[in-house]
C-alpha atoms as a PDB file:
ATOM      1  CA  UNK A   1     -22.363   2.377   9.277  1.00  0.00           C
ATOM      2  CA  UNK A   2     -22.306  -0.999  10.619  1.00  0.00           C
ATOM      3  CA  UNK A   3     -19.299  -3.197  11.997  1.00  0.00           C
ATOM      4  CA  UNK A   4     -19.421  -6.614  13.108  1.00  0.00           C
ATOM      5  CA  UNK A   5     -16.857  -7.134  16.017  1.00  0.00           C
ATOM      6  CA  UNK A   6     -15.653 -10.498  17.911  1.00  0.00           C
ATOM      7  CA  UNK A   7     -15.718 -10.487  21.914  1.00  0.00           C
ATOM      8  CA  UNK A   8     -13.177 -13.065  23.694  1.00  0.00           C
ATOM      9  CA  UNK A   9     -12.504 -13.230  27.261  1.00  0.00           C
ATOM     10  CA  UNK A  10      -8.952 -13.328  27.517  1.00  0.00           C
ATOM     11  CA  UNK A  11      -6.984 -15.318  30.522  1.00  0.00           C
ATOM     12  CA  UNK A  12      -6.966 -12.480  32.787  1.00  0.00           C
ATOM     13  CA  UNK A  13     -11.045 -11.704  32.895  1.00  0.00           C
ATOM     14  CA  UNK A  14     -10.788  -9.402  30.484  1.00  0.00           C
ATOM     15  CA  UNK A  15     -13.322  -9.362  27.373  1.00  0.00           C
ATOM     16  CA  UNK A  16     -11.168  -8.431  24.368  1.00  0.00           C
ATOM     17  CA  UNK A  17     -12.644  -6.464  21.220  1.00  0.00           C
ATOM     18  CA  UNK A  18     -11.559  -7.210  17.948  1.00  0.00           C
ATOM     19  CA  UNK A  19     -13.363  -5.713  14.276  1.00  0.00           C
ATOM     20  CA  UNK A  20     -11.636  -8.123  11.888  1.00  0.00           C
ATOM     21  CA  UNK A  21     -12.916  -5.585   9.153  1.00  0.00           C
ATOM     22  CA  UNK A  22     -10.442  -3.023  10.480  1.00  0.00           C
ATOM     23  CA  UNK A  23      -6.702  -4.571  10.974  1.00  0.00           C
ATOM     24  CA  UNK A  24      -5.703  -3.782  14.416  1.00  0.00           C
ATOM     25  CA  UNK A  25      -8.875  -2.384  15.666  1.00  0.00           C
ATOM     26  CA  UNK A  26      -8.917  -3.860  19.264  1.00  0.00           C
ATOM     27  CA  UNK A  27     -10.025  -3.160  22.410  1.00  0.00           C
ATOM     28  CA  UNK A  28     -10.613  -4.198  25.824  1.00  0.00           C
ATOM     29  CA  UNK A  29     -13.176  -3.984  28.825  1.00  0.00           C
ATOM     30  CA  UNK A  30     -13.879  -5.489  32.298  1.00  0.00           C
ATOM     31  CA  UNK A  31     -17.330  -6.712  31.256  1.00  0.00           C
ATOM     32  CA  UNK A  32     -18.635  -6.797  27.631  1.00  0.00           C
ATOM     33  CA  UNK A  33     -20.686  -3.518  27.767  1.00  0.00           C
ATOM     34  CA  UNK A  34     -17.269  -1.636  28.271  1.00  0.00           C
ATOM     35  CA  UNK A  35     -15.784  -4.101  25.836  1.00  0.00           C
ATOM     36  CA  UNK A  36     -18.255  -2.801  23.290  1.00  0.00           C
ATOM     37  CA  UNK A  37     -18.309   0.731  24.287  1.00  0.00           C
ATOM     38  CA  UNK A  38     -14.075   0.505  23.655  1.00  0.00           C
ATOM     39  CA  UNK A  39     -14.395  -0.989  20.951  1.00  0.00           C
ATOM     40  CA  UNK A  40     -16.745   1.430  19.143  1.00  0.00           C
ATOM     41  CA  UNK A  41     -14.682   4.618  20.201  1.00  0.00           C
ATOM     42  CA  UNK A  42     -11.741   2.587  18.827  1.00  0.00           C
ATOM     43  CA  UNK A  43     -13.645   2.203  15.254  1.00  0.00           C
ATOM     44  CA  UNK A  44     -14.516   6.056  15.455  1.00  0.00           C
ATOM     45  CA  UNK A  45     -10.284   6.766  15.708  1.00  0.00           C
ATOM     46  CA  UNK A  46      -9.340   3.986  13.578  1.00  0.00           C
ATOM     47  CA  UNK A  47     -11.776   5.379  10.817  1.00  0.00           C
ATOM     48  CA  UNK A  48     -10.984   8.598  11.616  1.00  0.00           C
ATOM     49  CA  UNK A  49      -6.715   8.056  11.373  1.00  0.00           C
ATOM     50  CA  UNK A  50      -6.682   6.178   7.881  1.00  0.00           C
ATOM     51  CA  UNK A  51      -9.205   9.468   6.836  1.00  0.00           C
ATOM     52  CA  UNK A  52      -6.536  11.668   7.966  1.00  0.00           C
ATOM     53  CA  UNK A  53      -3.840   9.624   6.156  1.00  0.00           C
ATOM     54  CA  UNK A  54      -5.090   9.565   2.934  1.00  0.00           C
ATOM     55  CA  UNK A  55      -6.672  13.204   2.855  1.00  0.00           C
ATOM     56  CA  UNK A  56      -2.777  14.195   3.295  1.00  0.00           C
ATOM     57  CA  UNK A  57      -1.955  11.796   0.271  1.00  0.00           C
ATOM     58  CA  UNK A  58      -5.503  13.896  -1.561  1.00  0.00           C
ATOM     59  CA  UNK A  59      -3.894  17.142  -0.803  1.00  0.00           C
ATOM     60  CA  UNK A  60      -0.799  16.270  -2.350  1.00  0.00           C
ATOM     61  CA  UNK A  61      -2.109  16.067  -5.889  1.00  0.00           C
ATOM     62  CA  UNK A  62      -4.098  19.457  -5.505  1.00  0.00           C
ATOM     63  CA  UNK A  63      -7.346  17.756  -6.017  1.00  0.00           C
ATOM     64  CA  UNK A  64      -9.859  18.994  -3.241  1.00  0.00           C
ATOM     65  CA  UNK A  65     -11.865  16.193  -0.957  1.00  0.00           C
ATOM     66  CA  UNK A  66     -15.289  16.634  -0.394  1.00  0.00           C
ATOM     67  CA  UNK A  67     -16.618  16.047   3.222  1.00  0.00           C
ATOM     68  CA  UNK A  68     -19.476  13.755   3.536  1.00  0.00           C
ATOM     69  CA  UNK A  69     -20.884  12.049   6.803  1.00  0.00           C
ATOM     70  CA  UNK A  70     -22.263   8.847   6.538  1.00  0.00           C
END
């Protein structure tokens, strides 16, 4: 799966993630190589949360969710 994310350097040095695809998926790093690494880990949880939200919604209705990786 592919994201495309925005890299700012903010007014302290710092290079600011953003994936405008996810709302509220940010991060931050010293340099943008730690900027992206951030910001990847921070699309892995933010992914990972709204699965979590919803499966509890699924479960809920007594349907069963398949697991698939993409």
């Amino acid at each position: 799966m592919m994201f495309h994310v925005l890299i700012e350097k903010d007014e302290e040095g710092w290079f600011v993630a953003e994936c405008p695809a996810l709302p509220g998926c940010v991060s931050q790093g010293r340099d943008e190589q730690e900027a992206l690494a951030n910001i990847r880990e921070a699309i892995q949880a933010w992914l990972w949360a709204e699965d979590q939200k919803h499966l509890e919604e699924v479960k809920k209705t007594g349907k069963t969710p398949v697991l698939i990786t993409v």
